[in-house]
C-alpha atoms as a PDB file:
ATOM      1  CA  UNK A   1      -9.353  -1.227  -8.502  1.00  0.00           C
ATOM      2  CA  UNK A   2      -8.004  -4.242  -7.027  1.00  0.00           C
ATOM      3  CA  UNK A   3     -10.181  -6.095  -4.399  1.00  0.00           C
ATOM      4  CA  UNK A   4      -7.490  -4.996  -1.789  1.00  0.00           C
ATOM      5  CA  UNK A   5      -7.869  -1.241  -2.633  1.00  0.00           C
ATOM      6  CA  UNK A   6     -11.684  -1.788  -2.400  1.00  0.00           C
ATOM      7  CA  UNK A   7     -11.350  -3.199   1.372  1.00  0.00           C
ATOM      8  CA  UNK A   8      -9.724  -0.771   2.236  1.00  0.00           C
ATOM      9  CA  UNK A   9     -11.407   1.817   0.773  1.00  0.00           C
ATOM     10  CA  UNK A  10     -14.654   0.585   2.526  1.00  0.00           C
ATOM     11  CA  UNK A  11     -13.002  -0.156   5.801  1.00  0.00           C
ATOM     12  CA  UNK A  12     -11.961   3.415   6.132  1.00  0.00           C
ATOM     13  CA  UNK A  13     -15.942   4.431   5.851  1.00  0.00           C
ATOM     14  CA  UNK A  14     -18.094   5.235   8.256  1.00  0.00           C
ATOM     15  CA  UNK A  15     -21.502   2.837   8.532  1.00  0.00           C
ATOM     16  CA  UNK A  16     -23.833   6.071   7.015  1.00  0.00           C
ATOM     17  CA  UNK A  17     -21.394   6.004   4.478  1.00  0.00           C
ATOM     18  CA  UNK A  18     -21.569   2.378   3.236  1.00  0.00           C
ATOM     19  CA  UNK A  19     -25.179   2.529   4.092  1.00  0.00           C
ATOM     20  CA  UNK A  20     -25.721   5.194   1.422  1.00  0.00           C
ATOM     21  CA  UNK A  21     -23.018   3.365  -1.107  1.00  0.00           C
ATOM     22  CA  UNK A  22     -25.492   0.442  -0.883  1.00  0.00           C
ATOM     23  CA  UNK A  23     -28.532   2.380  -1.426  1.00  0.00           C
ATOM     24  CA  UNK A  24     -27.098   4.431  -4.095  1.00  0.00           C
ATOM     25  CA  UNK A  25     -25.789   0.546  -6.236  1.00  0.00           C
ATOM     26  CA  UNK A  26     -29.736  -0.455  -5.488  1.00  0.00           C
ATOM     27  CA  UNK A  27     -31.084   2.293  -7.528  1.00  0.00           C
ATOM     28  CA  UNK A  28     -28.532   2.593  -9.953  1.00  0.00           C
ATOM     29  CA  UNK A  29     -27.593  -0.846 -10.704  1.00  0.00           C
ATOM     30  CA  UNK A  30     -30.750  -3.393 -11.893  1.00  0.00           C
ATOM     31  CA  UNK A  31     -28.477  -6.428 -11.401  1.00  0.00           C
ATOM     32  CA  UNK A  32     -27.447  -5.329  -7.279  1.00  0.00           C
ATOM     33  CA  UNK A  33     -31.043  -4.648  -6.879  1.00  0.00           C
ATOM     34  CA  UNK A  34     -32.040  -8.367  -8.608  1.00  0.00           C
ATOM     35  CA  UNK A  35     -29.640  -9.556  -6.115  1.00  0.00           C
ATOM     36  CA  UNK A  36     -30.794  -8.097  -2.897  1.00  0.00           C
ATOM     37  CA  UNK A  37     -34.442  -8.924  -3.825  1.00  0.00           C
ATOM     38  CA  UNK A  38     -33.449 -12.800  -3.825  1.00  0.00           C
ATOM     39  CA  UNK A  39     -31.235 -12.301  -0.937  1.00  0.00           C
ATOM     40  CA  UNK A  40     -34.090 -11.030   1.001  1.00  0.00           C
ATOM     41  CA  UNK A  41     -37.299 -12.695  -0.498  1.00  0.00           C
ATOM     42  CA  UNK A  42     -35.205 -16.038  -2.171  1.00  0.00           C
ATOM     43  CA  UNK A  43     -38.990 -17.849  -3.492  1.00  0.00           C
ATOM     44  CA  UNK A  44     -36.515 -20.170  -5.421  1.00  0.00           C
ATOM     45  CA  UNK A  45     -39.553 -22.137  -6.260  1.00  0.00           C
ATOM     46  CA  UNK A  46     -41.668 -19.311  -7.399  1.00  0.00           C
ATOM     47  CA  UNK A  47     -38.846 -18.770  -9.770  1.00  0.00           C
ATOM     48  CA  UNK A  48     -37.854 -21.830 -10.800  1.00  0.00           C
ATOM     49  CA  UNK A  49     -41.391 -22.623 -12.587  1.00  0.00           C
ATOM     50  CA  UNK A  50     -41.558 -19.014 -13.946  1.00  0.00           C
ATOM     51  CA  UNK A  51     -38.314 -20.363 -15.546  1.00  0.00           C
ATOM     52  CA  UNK A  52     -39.589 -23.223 -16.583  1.00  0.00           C
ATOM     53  CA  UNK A  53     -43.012 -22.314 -18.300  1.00  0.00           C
ATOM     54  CA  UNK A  54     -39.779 -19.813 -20.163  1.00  0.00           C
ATOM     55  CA  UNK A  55     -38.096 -22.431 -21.036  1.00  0.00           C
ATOM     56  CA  UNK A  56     -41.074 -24.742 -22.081  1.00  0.00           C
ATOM     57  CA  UNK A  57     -42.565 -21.826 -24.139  1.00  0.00           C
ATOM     58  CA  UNK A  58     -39.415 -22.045 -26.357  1.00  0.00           C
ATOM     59  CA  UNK A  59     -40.422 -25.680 -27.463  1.00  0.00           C
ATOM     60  CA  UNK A  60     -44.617 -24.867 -27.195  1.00  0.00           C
ATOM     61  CA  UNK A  61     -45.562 -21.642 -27.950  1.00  0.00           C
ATOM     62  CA  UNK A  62     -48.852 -20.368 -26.521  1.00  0.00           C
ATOM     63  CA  UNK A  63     -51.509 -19.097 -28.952  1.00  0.00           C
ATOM     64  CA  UNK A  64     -52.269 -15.958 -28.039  1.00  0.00           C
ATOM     65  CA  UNK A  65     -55.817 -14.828 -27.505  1.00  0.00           C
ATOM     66  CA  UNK A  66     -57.662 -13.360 -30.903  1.00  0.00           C
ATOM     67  CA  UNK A  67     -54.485 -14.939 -32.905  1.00  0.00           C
ATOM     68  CA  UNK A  68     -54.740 -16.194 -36.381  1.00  0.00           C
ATOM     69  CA  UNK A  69     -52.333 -19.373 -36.031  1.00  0.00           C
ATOM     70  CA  UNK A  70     -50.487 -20.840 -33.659  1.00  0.00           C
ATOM     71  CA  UNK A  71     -46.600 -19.598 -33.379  1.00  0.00           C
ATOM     72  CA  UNK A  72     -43.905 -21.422 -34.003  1.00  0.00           C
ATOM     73  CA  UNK A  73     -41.365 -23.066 -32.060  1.00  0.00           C
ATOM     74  CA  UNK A  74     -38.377 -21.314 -31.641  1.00  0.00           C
ATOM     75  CA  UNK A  75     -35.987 -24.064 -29.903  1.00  0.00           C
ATOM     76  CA  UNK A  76     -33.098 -21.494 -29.006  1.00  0.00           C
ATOM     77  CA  UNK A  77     -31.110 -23.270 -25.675  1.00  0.00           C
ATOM     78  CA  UNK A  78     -29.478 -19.718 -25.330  1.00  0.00           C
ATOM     79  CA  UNK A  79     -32.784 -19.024 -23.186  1.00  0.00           C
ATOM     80  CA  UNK A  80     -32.324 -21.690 -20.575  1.00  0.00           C
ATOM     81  CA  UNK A  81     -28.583 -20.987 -20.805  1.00  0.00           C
ATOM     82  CA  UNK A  82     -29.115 -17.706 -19.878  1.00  0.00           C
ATOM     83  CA  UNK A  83     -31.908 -18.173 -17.114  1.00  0.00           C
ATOM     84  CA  UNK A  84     -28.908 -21.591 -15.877  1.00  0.00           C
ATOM     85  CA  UNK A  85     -26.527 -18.825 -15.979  1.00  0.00           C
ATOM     86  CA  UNK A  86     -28.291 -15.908 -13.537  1.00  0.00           C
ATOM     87  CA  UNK A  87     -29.562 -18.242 -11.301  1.00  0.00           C
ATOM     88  CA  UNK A  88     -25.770 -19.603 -10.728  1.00  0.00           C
ATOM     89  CA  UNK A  89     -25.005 -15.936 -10.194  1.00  0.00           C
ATOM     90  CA  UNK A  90     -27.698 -15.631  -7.910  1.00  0.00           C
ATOM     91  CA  UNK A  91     -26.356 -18.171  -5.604  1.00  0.00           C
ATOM     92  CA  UNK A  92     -29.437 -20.410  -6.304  1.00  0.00           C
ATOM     93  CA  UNK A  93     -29.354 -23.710  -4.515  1.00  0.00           C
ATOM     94  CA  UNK A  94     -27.380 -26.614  -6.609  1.00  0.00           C
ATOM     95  CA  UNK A  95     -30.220 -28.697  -6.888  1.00  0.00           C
ATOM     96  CA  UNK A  96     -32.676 -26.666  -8.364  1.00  0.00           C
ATOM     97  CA  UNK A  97     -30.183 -25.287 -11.062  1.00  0.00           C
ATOM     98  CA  UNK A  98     -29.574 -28.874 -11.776  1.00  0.00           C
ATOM     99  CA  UNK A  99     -33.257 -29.690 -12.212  1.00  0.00           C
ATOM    100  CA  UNK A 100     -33.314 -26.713 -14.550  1.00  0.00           C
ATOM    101  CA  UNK A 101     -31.028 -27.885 -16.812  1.00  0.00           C
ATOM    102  CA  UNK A 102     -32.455 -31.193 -17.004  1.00  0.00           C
ATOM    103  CA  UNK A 103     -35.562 -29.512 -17.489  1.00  0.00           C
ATOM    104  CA  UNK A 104     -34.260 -27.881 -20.612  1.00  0.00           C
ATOM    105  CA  UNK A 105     -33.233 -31.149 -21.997  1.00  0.00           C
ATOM    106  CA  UNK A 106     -36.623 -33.526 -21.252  1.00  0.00           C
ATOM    107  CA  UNK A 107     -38.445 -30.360 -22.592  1.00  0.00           C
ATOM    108  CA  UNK A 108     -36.692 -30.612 -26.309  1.00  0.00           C
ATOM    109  CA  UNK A 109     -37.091 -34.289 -25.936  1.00  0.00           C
ATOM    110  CA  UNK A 110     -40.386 -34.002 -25.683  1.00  0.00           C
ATOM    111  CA  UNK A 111     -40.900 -31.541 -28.501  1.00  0.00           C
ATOM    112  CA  UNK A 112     -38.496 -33.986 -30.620  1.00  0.00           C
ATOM    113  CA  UNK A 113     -40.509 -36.942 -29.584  1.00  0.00           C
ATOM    114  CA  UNK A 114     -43.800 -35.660 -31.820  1.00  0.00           C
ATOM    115  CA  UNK A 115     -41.700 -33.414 -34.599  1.00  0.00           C
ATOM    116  CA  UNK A 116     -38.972 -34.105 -36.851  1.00  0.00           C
ATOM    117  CA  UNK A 117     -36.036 -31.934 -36.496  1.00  0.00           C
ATOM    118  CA  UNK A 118     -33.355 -31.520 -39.181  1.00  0.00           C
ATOM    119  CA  UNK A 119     -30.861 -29.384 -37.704  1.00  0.00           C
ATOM    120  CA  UNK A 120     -27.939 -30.786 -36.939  1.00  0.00           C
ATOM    121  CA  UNK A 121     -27.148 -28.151 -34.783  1.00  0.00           C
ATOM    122  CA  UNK A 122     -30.265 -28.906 -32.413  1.00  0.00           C
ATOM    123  CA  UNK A 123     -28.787 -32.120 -31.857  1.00  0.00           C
ATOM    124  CA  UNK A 124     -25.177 -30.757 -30.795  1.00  0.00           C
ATOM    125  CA  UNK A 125     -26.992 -28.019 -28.454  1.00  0.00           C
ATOM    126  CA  UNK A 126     -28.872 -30.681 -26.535  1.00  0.00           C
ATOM    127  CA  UNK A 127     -25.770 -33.124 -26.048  1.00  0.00           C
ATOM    128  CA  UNK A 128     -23.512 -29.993 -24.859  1.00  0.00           C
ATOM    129  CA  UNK A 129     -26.205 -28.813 -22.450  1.00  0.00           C
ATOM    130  CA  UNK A 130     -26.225 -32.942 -20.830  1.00  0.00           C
ATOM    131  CA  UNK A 131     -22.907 -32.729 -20.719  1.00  0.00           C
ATOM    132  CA  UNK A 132     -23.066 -29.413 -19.095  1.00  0.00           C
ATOM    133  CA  UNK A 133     -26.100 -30.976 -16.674  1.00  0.00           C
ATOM    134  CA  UNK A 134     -23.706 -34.034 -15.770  1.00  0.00           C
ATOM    135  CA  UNK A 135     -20.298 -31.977 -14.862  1.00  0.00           C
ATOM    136  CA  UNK A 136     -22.785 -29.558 -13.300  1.00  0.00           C
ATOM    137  CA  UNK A 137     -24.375 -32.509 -10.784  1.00  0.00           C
ATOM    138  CA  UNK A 138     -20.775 -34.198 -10.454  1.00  0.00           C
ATOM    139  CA  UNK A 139     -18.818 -30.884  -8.980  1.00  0.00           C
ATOM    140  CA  UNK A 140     -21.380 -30.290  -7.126  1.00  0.00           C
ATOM    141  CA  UNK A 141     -21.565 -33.737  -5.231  1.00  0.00           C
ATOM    142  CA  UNK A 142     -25.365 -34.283  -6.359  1.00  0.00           C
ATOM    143  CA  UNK A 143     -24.700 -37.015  -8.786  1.00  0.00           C
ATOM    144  CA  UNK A 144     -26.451 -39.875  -7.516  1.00  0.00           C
ATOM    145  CA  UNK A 145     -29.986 -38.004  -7.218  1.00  0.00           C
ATOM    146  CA  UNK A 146     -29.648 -37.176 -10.670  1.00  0.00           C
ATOM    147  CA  UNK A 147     -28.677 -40.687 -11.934  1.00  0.00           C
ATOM    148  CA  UNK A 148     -32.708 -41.952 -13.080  1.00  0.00           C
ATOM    149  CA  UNK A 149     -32.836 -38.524 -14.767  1.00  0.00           C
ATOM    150  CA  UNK A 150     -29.441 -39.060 -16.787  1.00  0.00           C
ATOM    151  CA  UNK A 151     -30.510 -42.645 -17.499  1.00  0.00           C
ATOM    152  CA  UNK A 152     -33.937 -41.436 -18.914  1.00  0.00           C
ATOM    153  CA  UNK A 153     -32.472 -38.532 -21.199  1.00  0.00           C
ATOM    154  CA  UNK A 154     -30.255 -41.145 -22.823  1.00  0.00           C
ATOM    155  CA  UNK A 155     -32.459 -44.025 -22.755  1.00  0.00           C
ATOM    156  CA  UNK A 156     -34.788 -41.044 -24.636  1.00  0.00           C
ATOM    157  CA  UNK A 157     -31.867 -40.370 -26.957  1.00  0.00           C
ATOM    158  CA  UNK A 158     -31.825 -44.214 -28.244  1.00  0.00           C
ATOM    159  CA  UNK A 159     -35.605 -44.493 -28.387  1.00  0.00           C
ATOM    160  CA  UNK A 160     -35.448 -41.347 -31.004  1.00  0.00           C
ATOM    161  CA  UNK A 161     -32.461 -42.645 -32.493  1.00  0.00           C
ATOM    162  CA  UNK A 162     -30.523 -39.566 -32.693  1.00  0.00           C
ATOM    163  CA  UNK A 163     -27.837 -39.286 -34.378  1.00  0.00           C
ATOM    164  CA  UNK A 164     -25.409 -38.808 -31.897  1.00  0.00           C
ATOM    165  CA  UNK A 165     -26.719 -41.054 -29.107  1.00  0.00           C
ATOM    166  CA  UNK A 166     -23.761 -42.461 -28.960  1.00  0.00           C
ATOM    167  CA  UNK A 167     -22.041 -39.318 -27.343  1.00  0.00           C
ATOM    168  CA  UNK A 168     -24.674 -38.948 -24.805  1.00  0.00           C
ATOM    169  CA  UNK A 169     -23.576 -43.316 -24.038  1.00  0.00           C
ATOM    170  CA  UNK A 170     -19.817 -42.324 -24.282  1.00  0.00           C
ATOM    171  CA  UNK A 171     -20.638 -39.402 -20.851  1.00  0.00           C
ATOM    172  CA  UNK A 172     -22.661 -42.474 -19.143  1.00  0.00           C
ATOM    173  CA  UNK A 173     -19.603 -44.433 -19.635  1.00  0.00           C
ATOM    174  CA  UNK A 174     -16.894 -42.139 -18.308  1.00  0.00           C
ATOM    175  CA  UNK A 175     -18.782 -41.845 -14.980  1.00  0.00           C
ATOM    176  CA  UNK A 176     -18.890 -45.552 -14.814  1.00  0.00           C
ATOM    177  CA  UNK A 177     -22.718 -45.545 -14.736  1.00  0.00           C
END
C-alpha cells in the first residue's frame, strides 16, 4: 500500500475508528508501543545512561554475584550500533545520539588503553564508528560542540599508536580541523 492509499484510507475513517486502529498497533506491535511510550514519557536521559552502562558492559563485564571468575570482554560495536540505531528511530534528540556514539568510542579506548588487542578488525570497527560519529555531528549542524571530543579520540588514537591512526588524522583533515 502506497502512502497515498493509506491517507486515504484513514481519512475516510471515522475518529472511533482510528482510535481503535491505534489501540489495536499498541498491543500488537512492541515497536508502536516502544514508540508511544517515548513519545509520551521521552526520559532521554534515563535512557541514555541505561545505554551507556550497555554499552560500557561490552568493554567491562560485571562479575556477577557468587561467580567463579570474572567474564570476559566481549567488544562487539554491533551493540551500540544497534542501541545508535533505535534511538535515531525514536526521534531522539541529535545531541544525545551524538554523545552516544562518542561514548562507544572513548569506552573501547579506554578498554584498549590497559589491554592489548590483536584484532585487526577491532581497529577498523572503531575508525568506521568515528567516522560515522563525525558525518553524524556534521549533517546535523552540531559539529563545533563536538570538536574537543573528536580531537581527544584521535589525539587517544596516536598516544596508543594504532595502527591506523592515520585514518582517524586523514577525517580531521577533510573537515579542515
Amino acid at each position: 500500500m502506497s502512502k497515498r492509499d493509506l491517507k486515504k484510507y484513514l481519512a475516510e475513517l471515522t475518529k472511533e475508528q482510528l482510535e481503535e486502529q491505534l489501540i489495536e498497533l499498541y498491543e500488537k506491535f512492541s515497536p508502536v508501543k516502544v514508540y508511544y511510550d517515548f513519545v509520551f514519557n521521552p526520559k532521554e536521559d534515563k535512557l541514555l545512561q541505561e545505554s551507556k552502562v550497555k554499552i560500557s558492559h561490552e568493554y567491562f563485564p560485571v562479575k556477577k554475584p557468587n561467580a567463579k571468575w570474572r567474564p570476559k570482554a566481549k567488544m562487539r560495536r554491533s551493540v551500540a550500533q544497534k542501541i545508535i540505531k533505535h534511538f535515531i528511530s525514536l526521534g531522539v534528540d541529535s545531541f544525545i545520539i551524538a554523545d552516544l556514539m562518542f561514548y562507544n568510542i572513548e569506552i573501547a579506548q579506554t578498554y584498549s588503553s590497559n589491554n592489548f588487542i590483536k584484532q585487526e578488525l577491532f581497529y577498523k570497527s572503531m575508525f568506521n564508528s568515528f567516522e560515522q560519529a563525525v558525518n553524524f555531528v556534521i549533517s546535523n549542524g552540531i559539529l563545533t560542540e563536538f570538536k574537543a571530543r573528536i580531537e581527544a579520540v584521535y589525539q587517544e588514537t596516536l598516544q596508543q599508536k594504532w595502527k591506523n591512526r592515520y585514518d582517524f588524522e586523514a577525517i580531521l583533515e577533510k573537515i579542515d580541523f
